[in-house]
C-alpha atoms as a PDB file:
ATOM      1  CA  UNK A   1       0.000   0.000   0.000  1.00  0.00           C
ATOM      2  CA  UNK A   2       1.665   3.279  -0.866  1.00  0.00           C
ATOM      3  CA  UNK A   3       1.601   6.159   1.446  1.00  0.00           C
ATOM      4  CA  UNK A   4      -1.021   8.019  -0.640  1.00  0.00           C
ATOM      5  CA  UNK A   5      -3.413   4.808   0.240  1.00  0.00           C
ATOM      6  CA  UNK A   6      -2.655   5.128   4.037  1.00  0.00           C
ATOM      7  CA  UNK A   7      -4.955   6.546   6.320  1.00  0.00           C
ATOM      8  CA  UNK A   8      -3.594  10.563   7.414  1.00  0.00           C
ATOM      9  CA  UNK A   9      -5.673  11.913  10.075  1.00  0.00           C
ATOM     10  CA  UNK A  10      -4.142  15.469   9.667  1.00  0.00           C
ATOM     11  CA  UNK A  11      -4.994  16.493   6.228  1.00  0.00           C
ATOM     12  CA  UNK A  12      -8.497  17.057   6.782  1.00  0.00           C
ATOM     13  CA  UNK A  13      -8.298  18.911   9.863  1.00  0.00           C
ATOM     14  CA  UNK A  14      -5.456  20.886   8.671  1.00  0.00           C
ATOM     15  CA  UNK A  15      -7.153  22.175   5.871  1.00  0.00           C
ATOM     16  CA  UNK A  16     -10.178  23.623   7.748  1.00  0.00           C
ATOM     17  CA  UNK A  17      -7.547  25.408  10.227  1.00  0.00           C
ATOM     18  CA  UNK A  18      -5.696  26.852   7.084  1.00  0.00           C
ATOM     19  CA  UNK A  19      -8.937  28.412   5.946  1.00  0.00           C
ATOM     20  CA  UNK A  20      -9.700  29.442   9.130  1.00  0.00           C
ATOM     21  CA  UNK A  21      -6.213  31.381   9.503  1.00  0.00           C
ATOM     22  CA  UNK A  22      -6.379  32.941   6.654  1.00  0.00           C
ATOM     23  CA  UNK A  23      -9.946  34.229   7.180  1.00  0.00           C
ATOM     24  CA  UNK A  24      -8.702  35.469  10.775  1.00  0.00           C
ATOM     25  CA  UNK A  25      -5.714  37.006   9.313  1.00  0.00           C
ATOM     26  CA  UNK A  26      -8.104  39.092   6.691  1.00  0.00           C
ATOM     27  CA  UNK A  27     -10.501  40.105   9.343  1.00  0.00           C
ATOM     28  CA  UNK A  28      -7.668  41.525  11.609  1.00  0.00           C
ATOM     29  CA  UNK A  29      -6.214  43.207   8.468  1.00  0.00           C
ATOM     30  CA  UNK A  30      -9.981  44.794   7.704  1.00  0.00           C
ATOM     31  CA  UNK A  31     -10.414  45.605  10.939  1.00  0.00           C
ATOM     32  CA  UNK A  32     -10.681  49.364  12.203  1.00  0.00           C
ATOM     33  CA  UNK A  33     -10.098  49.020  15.915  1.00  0.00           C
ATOM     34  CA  UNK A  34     -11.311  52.243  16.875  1.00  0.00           C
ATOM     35  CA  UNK A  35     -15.155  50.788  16.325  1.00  0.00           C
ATOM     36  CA  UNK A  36     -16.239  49.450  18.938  1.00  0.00           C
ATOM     37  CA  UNK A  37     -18.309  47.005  17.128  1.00  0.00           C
ATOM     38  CA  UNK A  38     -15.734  46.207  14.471  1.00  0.00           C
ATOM     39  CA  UNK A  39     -13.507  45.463  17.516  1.00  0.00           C
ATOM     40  CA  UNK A  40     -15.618  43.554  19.771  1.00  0.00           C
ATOM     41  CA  UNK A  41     -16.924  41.353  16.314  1.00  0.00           C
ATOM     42  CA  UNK A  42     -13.272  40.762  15.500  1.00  0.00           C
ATOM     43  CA  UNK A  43     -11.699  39.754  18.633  1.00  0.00           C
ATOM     44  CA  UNK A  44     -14.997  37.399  19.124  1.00  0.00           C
ATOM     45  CA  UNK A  45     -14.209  35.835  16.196  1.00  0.00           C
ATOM     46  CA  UNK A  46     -10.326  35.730  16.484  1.00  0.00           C
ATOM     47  CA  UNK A  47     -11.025  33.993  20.439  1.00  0.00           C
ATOM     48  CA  UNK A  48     -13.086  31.590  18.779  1.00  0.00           C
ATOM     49  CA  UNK A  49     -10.434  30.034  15.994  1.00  0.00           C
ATOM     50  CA  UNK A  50      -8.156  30.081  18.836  1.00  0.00           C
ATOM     51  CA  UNK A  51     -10.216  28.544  20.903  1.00  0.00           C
ATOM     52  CA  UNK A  52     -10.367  25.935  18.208  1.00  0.00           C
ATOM     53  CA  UNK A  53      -6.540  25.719  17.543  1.00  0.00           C
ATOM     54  CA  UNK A  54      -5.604  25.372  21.218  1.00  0.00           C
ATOM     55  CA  UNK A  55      -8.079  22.091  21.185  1.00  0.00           C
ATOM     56  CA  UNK A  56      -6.590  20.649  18.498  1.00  0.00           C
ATOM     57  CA  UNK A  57      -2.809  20.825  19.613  1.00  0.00           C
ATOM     58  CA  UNK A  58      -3.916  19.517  23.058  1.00  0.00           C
ATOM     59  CA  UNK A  59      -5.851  16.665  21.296  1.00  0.00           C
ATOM     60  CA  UNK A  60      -2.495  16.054  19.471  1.00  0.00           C
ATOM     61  CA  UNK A  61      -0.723  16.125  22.471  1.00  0.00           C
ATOM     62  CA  UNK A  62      -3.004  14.103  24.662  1.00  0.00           C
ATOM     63  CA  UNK A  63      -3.144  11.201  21.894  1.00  0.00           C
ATOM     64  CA  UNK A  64      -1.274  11.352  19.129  1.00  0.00           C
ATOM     65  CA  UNK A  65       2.116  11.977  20.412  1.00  0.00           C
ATOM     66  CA  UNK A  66       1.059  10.063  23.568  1.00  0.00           C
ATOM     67  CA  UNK A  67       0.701   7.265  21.491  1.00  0.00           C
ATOM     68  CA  UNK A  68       3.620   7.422  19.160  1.00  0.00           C
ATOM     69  CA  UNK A  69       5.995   7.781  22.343  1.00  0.00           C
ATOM     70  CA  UNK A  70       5.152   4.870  24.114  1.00  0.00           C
ATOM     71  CA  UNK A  71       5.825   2.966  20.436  1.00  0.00           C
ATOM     72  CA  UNK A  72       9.091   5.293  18.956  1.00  0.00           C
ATOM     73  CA  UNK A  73      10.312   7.026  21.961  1.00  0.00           C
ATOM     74  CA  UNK A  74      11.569  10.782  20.572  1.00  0.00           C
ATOM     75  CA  UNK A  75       9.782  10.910  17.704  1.00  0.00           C
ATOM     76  CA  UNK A  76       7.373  13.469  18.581  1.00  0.00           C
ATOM     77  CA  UNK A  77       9.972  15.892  19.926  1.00  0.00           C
ATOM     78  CA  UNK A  78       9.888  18.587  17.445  1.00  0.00           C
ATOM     79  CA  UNK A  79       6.193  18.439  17.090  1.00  0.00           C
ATOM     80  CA  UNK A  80       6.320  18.847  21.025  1.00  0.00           C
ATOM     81  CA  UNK A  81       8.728  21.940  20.479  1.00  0.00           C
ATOM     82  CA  UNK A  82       6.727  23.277  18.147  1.00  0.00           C
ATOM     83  CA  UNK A  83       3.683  23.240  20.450  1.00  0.00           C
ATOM     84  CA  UNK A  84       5.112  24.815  23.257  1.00  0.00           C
ATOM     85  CA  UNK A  85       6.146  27.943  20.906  1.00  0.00           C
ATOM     86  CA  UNK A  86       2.518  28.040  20.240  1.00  0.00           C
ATOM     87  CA  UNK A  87       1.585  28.009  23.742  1.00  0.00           C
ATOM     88  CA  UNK A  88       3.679  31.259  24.011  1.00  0.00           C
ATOM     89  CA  UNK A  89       2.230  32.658  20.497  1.00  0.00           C
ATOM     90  CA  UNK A  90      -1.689  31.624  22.401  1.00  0.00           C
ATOM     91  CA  UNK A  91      -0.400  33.913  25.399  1.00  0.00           C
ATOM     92  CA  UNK A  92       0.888  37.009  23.461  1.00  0.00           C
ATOM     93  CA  UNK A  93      -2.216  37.171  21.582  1.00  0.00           C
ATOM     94  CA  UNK A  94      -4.215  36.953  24.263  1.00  0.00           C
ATOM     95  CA  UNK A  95      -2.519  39.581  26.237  1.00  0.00           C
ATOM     96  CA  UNK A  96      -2.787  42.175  23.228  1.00  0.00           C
ATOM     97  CA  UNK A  97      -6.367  40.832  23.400  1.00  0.00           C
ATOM     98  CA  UNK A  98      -6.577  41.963  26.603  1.00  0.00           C
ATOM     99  CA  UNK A  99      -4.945  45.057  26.108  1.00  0.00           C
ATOM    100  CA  UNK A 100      -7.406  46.238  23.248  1.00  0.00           C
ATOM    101  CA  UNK A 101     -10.708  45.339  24.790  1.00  0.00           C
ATOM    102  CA  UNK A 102      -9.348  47.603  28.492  1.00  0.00           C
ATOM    103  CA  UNK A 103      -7.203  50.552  26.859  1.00  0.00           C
ATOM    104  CA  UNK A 104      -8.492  53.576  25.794  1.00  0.00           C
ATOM    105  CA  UNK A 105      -5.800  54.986  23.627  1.00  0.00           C
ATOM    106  CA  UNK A 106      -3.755  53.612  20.956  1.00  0.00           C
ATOM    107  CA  UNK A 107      -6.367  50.770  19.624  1.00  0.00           C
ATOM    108  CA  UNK A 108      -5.529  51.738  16.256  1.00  0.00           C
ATOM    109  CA  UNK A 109      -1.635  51.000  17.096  1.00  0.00           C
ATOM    110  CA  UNK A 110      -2.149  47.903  19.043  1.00  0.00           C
ATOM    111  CA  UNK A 111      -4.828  46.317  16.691  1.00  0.00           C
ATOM    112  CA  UNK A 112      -1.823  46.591  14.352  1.00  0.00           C
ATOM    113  CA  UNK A 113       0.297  44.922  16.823  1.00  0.00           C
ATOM    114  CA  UNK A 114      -1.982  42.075  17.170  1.00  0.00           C
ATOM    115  CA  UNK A 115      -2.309  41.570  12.932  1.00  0.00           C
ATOM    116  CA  UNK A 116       1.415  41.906  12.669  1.00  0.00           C
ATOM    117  CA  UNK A 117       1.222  39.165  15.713  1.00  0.00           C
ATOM    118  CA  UNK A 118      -1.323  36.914  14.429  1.00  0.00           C
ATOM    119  CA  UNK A 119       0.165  36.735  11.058  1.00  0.00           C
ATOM    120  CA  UNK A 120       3.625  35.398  12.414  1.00  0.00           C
ATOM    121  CA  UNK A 121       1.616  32.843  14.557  1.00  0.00           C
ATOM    122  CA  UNK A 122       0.019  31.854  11.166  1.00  0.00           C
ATOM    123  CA  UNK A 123       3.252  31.643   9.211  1.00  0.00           C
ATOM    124  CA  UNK A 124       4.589  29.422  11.902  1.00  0.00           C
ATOM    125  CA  UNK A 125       1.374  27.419  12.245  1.00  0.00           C
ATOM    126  CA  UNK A 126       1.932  26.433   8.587  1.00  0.00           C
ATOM    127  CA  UNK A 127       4.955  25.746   8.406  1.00  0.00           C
ATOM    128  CA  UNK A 128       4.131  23.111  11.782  1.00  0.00           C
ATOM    129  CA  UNK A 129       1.660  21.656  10.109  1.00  0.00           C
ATOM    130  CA  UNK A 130       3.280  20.989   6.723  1.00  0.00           C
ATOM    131  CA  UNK A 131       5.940  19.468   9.020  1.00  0.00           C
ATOM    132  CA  UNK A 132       3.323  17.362  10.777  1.00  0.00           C
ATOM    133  CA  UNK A 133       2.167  16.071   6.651  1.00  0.00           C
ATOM    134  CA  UNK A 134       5.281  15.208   4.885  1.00  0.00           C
ATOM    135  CA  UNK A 135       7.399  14.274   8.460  1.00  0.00           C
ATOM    136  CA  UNK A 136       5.328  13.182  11.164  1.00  0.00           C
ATOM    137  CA  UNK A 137       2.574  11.610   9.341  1.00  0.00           C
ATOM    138  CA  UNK A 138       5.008   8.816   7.574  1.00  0.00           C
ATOM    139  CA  UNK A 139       6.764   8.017  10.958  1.00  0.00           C
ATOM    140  CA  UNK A 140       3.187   7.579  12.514  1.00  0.00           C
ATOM    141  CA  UNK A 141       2.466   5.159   9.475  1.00  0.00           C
ATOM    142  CA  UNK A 142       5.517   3.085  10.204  1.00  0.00           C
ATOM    143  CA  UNK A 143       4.517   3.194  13.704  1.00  0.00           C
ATOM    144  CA  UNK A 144       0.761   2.144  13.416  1.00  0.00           C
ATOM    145  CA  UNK A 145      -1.647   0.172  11.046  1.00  0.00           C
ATOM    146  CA  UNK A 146      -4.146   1.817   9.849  1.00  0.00           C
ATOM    147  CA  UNK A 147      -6.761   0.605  12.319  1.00  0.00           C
ATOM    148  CA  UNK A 148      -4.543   1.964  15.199  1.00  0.00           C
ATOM    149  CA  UNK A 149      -4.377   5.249  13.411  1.00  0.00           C
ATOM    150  CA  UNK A 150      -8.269   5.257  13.264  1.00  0.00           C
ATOM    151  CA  UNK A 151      -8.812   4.394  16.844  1.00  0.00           C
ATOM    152  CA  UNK A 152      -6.732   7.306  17.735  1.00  0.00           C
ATOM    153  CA  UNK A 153      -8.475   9.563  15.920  1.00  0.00           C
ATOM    154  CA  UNK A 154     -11.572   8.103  17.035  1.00  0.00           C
ATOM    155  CA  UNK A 155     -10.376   9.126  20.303  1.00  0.00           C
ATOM    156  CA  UNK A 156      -9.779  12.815  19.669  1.00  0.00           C
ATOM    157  CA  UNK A 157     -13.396  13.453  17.771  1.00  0.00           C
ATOM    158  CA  UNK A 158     -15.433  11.469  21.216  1.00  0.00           C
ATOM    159  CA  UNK A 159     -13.569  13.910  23.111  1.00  0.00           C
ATOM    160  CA  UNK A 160     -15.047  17.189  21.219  1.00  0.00           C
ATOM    161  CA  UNK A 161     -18.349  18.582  22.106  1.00  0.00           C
ATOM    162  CA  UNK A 162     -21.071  18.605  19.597  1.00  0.00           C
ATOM    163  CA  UNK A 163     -20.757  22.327  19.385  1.00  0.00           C
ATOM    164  CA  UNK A 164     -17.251  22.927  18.940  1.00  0.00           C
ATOM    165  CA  UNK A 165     -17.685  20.149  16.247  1.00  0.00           C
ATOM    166  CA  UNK A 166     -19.765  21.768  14.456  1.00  0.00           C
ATOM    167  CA  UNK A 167     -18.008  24.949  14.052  1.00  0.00           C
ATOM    168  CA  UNK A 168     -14.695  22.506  12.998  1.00  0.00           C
ATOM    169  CA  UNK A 169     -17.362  21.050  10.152  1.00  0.00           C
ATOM    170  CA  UNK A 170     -18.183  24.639   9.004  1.00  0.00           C
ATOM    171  CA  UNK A 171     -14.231  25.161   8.467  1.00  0.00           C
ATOM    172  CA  UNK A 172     -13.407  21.765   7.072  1.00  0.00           C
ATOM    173  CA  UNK A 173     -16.132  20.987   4.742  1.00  0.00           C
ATOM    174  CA  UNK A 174     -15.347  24.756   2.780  1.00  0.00           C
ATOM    175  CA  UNK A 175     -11.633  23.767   2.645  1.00  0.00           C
ATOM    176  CA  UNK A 176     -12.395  20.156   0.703  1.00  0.00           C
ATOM    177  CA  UNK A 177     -13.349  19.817  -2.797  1.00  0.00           C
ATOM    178  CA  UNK A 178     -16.294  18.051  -4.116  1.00  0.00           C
ATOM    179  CA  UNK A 179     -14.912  14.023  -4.179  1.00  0.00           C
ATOM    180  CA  UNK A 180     -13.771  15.044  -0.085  1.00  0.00           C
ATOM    181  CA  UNK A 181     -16.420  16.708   1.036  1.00  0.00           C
ATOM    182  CA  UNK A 182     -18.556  12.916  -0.571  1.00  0.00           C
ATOM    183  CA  UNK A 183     -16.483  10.574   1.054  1.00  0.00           C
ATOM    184  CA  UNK A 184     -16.434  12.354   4.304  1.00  0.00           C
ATOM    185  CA  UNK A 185     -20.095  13.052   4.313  1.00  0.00           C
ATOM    186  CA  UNK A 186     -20.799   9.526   3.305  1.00  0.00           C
ATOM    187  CA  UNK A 187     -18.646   7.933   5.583  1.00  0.00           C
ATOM    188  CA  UNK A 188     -20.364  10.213   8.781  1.00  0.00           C
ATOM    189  CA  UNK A 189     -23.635   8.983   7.298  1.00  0.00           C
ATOM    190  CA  UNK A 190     -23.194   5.031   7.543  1.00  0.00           C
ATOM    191  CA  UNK A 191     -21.764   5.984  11.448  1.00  0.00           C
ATOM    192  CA  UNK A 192     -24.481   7.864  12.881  1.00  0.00           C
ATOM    193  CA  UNK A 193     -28.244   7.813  13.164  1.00  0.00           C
ATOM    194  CA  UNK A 194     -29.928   9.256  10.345  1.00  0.00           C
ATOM    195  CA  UNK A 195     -31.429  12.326  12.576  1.00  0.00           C
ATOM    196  CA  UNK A 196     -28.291  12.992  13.789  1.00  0.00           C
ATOM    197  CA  UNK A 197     -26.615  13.046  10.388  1.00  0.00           C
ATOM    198  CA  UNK A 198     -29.147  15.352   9.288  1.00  0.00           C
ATOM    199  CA  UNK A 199     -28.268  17.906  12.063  1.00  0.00           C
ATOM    200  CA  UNK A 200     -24.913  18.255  10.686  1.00  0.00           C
ATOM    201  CA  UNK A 201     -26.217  18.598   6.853  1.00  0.00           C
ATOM    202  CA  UNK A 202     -28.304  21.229   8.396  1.00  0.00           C
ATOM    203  CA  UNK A 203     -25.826  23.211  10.897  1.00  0.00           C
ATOM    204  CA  UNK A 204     -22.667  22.493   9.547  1.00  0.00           C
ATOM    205  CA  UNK A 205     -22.416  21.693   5.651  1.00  0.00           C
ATOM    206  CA  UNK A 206     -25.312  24.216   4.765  1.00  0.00           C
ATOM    207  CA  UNK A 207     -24.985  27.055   7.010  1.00  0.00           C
ATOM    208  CA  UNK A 208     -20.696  26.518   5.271  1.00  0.00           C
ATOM    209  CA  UNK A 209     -21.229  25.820   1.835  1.00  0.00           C
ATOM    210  CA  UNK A 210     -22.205  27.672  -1.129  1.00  0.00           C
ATOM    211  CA  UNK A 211     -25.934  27.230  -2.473  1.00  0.00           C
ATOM    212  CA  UNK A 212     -24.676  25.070  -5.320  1.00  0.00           C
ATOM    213  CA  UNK A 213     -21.846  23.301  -3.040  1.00  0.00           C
ATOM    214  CA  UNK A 214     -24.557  22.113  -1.187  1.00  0.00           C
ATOM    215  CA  UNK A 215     -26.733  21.255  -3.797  1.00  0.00           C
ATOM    216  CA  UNK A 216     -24.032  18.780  -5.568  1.00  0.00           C
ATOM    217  CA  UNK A 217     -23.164  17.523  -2.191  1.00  0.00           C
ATOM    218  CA  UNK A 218     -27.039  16.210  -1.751  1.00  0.00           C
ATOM    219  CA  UNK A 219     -27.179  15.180  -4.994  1.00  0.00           C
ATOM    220  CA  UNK A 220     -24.364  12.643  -4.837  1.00  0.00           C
ATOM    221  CA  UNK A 221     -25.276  11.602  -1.149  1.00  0.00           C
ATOM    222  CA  UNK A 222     -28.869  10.687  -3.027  1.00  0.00           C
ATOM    223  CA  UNK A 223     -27.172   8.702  -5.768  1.00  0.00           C
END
């Protein structure tokens, strides 16, 4: 089976948080933080995809370099590194966060502190998760079968809340193309109760996609 064939449990994900970046990254750039609305919309939604990033490095650190130590002992050191530098890029942000939503003065200056900010967070973000694709990805391969690599995975989506799923689905389904967004709708569809599956069509995939997105994406799931 060639790698291509082998199941990767961080390309999915990793698109929706590229999209989301970038969408952050314009909003802070549009931004004027002088408006108090503007401001308080922004930071909202920049909290929110942080909120979202945190999780998923402490799902990655919780099980999937929990697992690949016990099996390959060092392997997950620079992905380890790399998540403790965005531990420190979570608190900066956070504190010029803080700063805009108590100061008075200067909003204009430090909402461009915290774009200049975010946008190095993003450029390192990538570059960590490229890392995680073409580096990490083939050791966990040679580590696990691809059942093992599914039951960790498993592991990390029981552990998120319905709602904070959701707002994952209305990242990652955007960032697939047509034949992905299928096979991953499918494949949720044969798991789940039909009700259930239905909620997501209806407060994820819709609310994310455009009208005729959506529209091919029921077509093929009636086929």
């Amino acid at each position: 089976m060639s790698a291509s064939e082998r199941h990767d449990f961080y390309y999915a994900i990793h698109k929706a948080l590229r999209l989301g970046h970038t969408r952050v990254l314009n909003r802070l750039a549009a931004t004027d933080f002088t408006d108090a609305a503007e401001r308080t919309d922004t930071i909202a939604e920049l909290r929110g995809f942080l909120g979202l990033a945190r999780g998923h490095l402490l799902h990655e650190n919780s099980e999937i370099h929990a697992a690949l130590e016990a099996r390959r002992p060092g392997a997950s050191d620079e992905a380890a590194e790399d998540h403790a530098a965005h531990e420190r890029s979570f608190a900066e942000l956070e504190a010029l966060i803080d700063a805009l939503e108590v100061g008075r003065l200067d909003r204009a200056r430090l909402g461009r502190q915290l774009y200049r900010r975010y946008a190095l967070f993003l450029a390192d973000d990538l570059a960590h998760m490229n890392e995680e694709e073409a580096e990490l990805m083939p050791v966990l391969q040679s580590a696990f079968e691809d059942e093992e690599l599914r039951a960790i995975e498993g592991r990390i989506v029981a552990r998120i809340p319905p709602e904070e799923m959701a707002r994952i689905m209305r990242l990652m389904l955007p960032a697939m193309n047509h034949p992905e967004r299928v096979e991953m709708l499918s494949g949720m569809r044969s798991a789940m109760p039909a009700m259930a599956f239905r909620q997501i069509l209806e407060d994820a995939a819709r609310p994310a996609l455009a009208a005729a997105d959506m529209a091919a994406v029921e077509r093929a799931l009636a086929a």
